[in-house]
N, C-alpha and C. Protein backbone atom coordinates (compact mmCIF):
# COMPACT_ATOMS: atom_id res chain seq x y z
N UNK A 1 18.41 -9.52 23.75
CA UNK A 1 17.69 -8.31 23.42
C UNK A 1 16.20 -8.60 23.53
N UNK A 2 15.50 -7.68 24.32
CA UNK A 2 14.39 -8.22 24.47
C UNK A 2 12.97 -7.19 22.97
N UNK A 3 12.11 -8.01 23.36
CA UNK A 3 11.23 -7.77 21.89
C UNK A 3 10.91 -6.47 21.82
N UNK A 4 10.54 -5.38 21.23
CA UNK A 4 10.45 -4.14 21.68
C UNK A 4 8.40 -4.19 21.40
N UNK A 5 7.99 -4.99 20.37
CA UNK A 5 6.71 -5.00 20.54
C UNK A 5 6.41 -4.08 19.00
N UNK A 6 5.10 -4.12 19.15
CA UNK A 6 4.75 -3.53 18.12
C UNK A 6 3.64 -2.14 18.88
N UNK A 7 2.90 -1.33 17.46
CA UNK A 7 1.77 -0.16 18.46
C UNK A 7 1.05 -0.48 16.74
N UNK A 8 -0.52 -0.70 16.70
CA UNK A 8 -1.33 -1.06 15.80
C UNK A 8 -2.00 0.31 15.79
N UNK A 9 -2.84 -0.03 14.58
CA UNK A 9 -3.53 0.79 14.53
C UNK A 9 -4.48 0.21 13.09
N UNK A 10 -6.13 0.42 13.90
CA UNK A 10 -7.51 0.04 12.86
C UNK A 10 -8.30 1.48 11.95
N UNK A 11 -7.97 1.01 10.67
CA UNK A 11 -8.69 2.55 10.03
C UNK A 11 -9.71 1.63 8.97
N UNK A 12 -11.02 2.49 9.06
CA UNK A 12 -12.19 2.15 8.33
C UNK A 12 -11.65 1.99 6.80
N UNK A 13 -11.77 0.52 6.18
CA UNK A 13 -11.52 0.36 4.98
C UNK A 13 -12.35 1.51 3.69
N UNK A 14 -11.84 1.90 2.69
CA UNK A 14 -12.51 2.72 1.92
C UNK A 14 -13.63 2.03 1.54
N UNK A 15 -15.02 2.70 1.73
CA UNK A 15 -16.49 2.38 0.82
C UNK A 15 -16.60 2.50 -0.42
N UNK A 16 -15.76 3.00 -1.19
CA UNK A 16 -15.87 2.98 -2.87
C UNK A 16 -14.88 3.43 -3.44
N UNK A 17 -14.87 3.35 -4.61
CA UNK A 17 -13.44 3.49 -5.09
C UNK A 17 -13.51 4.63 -5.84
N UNK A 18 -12.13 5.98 -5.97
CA UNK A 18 -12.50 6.79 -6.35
C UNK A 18 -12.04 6.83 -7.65
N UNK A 19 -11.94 7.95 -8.64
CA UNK A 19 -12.73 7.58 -10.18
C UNK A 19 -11.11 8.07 -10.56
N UNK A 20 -10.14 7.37 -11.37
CA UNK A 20 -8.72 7.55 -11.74
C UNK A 20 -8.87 7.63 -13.39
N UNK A 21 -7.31 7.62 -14.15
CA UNK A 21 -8.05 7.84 -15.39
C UNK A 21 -7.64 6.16 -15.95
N UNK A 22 -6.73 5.39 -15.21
CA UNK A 22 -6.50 4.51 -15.24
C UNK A 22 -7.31 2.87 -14.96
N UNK A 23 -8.08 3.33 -14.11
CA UNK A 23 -9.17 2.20 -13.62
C UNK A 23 -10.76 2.45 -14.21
N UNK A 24 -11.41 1.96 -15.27
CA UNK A 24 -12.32 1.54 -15.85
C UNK A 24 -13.36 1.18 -15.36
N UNK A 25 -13.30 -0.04 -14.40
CA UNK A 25 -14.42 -0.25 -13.84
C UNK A 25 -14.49 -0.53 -12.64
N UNK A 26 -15.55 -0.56 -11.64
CA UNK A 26 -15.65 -0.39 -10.53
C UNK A 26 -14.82 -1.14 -9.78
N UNK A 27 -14.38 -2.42 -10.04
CA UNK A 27 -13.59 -3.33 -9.42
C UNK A 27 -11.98 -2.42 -9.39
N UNK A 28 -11.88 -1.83 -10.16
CA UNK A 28 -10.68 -1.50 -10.77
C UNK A 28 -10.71 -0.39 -9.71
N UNK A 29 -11.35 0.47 -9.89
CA UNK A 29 -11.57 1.84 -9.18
C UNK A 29 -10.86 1.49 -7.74
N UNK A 30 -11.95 0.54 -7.07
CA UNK A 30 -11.85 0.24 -5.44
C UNK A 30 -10.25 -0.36 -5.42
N UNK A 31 -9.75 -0.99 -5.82
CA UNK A 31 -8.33 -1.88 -6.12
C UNK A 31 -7.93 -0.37 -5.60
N UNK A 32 -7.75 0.49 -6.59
CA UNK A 32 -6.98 1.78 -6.92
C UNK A 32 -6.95 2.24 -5.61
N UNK A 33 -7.93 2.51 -5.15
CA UNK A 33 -8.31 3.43 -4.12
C UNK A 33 -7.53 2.66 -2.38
N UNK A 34 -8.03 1.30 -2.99
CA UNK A 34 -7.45 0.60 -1.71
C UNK A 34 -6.14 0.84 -1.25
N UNK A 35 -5.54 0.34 -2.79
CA UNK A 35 -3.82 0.09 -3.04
C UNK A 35 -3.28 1.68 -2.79
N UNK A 36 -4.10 2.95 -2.46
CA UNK A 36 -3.24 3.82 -2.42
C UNK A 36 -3.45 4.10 -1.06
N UNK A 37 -4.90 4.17 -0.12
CA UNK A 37 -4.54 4.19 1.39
C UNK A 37 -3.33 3.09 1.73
N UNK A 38 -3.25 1.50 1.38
CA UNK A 38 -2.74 1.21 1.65
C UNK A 38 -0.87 1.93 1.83
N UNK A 39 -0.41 2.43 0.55
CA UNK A 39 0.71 2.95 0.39
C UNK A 39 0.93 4.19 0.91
N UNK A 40 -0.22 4.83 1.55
CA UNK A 40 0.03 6.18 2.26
C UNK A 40 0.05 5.79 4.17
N UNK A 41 -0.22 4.40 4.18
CA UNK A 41 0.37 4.05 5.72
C UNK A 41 1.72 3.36 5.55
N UNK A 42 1.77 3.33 4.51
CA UNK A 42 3.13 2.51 4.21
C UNK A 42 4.15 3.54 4.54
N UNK A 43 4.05 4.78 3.71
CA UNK A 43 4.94 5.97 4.31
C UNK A 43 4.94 6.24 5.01
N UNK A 44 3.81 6.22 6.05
CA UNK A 44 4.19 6.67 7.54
C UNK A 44 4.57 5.51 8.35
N UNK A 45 5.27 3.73 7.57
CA UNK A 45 6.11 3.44 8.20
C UNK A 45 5.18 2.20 9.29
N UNK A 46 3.81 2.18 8.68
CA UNK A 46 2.98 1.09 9.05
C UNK A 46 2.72 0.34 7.98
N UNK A 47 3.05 -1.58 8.48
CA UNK A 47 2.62 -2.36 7.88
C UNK A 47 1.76 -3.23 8.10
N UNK A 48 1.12 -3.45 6.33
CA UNK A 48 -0.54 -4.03 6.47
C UNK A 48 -0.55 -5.35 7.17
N UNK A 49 -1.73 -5.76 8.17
CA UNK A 49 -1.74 -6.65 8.61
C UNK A 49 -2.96 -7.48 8.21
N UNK A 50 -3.62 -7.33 8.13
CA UNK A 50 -4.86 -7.91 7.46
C UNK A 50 -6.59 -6.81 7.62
N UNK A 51 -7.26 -7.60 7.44
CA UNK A 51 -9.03 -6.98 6.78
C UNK A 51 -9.63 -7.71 7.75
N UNK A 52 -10.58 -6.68 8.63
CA UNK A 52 -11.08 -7.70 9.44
C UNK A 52 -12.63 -6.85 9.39
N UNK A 53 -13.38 -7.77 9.79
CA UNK A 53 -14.96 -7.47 10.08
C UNK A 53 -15.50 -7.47 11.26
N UNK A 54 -15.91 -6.23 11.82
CA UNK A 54 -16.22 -6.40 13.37
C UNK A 54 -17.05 -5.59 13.94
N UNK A 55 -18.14 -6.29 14.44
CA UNK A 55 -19.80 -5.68 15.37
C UNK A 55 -19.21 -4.57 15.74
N UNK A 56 -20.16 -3.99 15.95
CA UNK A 56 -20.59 -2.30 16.51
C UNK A 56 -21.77 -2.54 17.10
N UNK A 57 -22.37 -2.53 18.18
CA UNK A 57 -23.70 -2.29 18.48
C UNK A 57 -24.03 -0.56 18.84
N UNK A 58 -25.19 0.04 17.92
CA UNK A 58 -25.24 1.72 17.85
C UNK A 58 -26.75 1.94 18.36
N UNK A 59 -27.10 2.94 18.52
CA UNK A 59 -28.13 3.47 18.99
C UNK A 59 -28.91 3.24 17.61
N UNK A 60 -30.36 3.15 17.66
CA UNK A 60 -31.58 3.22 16.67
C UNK A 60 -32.40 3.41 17.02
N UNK A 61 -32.80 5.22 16.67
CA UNK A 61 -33.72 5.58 17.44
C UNK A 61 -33.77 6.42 18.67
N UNK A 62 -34.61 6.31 19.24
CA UNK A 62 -34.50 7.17 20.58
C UNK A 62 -34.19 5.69 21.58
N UNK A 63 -34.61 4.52 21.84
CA UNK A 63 -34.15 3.73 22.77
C UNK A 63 -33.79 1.97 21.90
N UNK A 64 -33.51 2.57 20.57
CA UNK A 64 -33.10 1.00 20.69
C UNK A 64 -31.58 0.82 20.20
N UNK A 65 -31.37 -0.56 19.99
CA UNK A 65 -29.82 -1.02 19.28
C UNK A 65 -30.23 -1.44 18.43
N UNK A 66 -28.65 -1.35 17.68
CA UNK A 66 -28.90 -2.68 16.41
C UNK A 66 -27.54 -2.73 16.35
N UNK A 67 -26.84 -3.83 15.31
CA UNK A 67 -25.88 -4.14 15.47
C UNK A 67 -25.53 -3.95 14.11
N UNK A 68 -23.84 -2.80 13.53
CA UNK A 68 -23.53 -2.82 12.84
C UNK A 68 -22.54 -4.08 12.69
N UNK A 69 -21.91 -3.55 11.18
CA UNK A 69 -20.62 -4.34 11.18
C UNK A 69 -19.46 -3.56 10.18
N UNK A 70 -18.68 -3.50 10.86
CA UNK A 70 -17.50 -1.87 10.07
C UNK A 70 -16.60 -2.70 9.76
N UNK A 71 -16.06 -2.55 8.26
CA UNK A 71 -14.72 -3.20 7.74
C UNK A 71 -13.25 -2.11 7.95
N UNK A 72 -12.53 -2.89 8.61
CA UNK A 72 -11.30 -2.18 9.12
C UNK A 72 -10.06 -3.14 8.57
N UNK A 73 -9.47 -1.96 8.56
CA UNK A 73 -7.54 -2.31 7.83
C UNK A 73 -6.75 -2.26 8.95
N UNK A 74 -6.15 -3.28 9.31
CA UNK A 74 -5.28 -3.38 10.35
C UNK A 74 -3.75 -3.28 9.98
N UNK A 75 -3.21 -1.90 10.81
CA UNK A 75 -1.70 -1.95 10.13
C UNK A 75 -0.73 -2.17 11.40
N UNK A 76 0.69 -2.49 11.71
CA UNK A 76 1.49 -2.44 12.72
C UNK A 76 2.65 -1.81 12.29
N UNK A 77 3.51 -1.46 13.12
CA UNK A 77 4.58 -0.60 13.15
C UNK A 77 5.64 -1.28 14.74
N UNK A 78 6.53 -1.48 14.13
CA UNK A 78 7.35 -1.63 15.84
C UNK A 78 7.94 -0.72 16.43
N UNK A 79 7.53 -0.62 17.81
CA UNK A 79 7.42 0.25 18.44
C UNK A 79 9.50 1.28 18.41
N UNK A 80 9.30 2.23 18.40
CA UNK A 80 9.98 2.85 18.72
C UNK A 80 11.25 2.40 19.94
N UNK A 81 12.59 2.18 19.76
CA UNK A 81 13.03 1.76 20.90
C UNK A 81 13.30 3.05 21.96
N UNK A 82 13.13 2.89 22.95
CA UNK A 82 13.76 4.16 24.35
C UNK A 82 15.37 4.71 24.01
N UNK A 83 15.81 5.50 24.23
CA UNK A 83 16.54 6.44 24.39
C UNK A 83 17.99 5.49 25.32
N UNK A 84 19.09 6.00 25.52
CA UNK A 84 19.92 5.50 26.72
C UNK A 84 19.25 4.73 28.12
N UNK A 85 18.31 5.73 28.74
CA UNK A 85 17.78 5.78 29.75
C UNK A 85 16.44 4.72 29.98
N UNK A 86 16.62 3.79 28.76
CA UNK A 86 15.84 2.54 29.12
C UNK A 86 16.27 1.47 29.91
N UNK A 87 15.29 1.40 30.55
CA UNK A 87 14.94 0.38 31.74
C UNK A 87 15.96 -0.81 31.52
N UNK A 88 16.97 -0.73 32.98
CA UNK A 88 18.19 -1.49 32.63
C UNK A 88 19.88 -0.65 32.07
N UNK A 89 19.09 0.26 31.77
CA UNK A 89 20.55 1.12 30.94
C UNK A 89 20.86 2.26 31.49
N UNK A 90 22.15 1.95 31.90
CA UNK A 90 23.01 3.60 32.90
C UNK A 90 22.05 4.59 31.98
N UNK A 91 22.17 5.38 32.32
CA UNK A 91 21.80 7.04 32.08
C UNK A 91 23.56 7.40 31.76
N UNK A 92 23.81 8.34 30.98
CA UNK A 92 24.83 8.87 30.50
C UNK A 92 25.23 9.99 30.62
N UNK A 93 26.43 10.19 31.48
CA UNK A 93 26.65 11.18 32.64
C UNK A 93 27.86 12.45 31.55
């Protein structure tokens, strides 16, 4: 059986944590906030892969650059397998 692969996907980590009645202080807040994007890709069946940090170079200005740096959540999911009619497999008459 061959690997079917995975399909990723990078979403901008949350910038602050939002205000619950359960989390106290700011550390607490962001946890909260994290741990629940995290569990709302979870339902759609993507899992977390790690936190990564990575350049952007953006416009500044009318002609210059500068170089950001955007924190992203990396999740995977394996891919969907094909139908009968995958590559290798009669079609079904």
């Amino acid at each position: 059986m061959a690997d079917q692969g995975f399909d990723y996907i990078a979403i901008a980590a949350p910038t602050r944590g939002d205000k619950g009645k359960d989390a106290k202080t700011p550390t607490e807040r962001y946890a909260a906030t994290l741990t629940a994007e995290l569990n709302r890709m979870a339902a759609d069946g993507w899992e977390y892969l790690r936190a990564d940090v990575l350049p952007s170079e953006e416009r500044s200005g009318l002609t210059g650059r500068s170089t950001v740096y955007h924190n992203l959540l990396v999740f995977r999911r394996a891919k969907v397998a094909a139908g009968p009619t995958a590559a290798g497999a009669a079609p079904v008459v």
